[in-house]
Protein backbone atom coordinates (compact mmCIF):
# COMPACT_ATOMS: atom_id res chain seq x y z
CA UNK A 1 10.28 71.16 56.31
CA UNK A 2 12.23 69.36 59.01
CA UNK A 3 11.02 72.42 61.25
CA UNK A 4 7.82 72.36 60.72
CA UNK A 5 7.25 68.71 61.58
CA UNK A 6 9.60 69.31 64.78
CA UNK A 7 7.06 72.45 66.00
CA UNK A 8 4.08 69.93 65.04
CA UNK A 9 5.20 67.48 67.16
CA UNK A 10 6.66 70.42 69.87
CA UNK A 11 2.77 71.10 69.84
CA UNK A 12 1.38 67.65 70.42
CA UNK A 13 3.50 66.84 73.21
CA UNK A 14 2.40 69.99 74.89
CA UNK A 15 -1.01 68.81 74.56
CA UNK A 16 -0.31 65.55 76.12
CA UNK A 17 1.27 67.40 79.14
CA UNK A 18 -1.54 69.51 79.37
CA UNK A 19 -3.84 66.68 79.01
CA UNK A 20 -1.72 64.56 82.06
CA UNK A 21 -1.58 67.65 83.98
CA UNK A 22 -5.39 68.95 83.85
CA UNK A 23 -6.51 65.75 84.07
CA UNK A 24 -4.27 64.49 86.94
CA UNK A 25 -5.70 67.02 88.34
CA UNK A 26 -9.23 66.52 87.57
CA UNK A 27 -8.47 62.81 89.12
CA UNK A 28 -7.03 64.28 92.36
CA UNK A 29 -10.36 66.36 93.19
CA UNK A 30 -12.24 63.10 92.52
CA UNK A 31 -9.71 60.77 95.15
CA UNK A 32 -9.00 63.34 97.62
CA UNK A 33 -13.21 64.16 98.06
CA UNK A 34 -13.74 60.53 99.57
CA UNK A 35 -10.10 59.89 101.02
CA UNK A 36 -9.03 60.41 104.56
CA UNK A 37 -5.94 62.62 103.49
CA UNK A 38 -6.88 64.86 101.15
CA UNK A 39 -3.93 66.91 101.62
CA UNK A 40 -1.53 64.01 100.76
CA UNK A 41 -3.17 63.65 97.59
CA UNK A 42 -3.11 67.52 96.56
CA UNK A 43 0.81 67.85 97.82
CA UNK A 44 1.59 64.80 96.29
CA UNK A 45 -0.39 65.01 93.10
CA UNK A 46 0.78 68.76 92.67
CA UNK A 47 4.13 67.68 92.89
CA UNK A 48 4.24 64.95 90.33
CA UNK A 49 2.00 67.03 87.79
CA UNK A 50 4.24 70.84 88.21
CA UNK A 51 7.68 67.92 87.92
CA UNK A 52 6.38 66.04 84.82
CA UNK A 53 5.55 69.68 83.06
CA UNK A 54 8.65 71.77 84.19
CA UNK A 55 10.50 69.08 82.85
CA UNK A 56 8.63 68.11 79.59
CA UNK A 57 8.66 71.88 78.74
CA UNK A 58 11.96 72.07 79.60
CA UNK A 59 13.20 69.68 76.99
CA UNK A 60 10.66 70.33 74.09
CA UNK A 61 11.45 74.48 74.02
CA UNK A 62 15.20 74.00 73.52
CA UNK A 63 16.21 77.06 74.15
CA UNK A 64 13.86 78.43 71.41
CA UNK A 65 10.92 81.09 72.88
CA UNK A 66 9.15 79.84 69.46
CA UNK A 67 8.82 76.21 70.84
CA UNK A 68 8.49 77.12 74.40
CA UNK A 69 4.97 79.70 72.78
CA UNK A 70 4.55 76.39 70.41
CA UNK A 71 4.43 73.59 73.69
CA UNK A 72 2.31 76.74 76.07
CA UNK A 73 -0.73 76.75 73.38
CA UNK A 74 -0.92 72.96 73.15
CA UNK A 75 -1.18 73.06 76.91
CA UNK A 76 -3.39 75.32 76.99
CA UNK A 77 -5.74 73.83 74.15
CA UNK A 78 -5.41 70.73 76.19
CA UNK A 79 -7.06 72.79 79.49
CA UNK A 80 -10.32 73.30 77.64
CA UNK A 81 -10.54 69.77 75.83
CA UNK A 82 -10.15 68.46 79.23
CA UNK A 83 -12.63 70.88 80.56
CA UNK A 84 -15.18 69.72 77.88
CA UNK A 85 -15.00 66.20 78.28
CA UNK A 86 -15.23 66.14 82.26
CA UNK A 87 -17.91 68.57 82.05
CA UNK A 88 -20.13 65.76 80.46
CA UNK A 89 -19.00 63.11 83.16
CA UNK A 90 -19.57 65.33 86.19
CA UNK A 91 -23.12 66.41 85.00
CA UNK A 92 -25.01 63.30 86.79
CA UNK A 93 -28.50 64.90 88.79
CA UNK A 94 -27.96 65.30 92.17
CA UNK A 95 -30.91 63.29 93.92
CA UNK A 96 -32.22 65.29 97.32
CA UNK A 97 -33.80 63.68 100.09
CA UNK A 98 -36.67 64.76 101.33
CA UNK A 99 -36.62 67.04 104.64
CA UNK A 100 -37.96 65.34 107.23
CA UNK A 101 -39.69 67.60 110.05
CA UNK A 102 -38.09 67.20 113.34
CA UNK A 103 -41.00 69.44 115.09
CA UNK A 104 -42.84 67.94 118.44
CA UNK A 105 -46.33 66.55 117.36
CA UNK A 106 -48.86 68.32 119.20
């Protein structure tokens, strides 16, 4: 039983490490788009997120493949729920101005 309830919670940390990772990321597109370094926010966002999951997937696998399999699926699940719920945000209509005609008037 005591297994069971470690592999549960093995699972729901790797979603919340796929849910800081995906959606760090999801956050850097949306800063680095209207900043003046982008590439300071990728590096430095990239960095951070690949640390903070190295690490937390380090620590919940143990040495076991099963929870390293266990932690991998939860981040994974977590890449489509974040998928799915940014989807909805970024769907906004895109407004067009109309062309104006820069031809000589005759």
């Amino acid at each position: 039983m005591n297994e069971i309830v470690y592999m549960v919670f093995v699972f729901t940390a790797g979603l919340v490490l796929g849910i800081l990772f995906f959606g760090g990321l999801w956050l850097t597109v949306k800063k680095a788009v209207i900043s003046q370094s982008p590439a300071l926010w990728f590096i430095g966002s990239f960095l951070i997120r690949v640390s903070i999951t190295l690490v937390g997937v380090y620590y919940l696998s143990q040495g076991s493949w099963k929870n390293l399999l266990i932690s991998v699926t939860g981040f994974i699940i977590a890449r489509s729920i974040i998928i799915y719920k940014t989807k909805s945000i970024d769907e906004k209509p895109i407004v067009l101005k109309k062309e104006t005609s820069h031809e000589a008037k005759s």
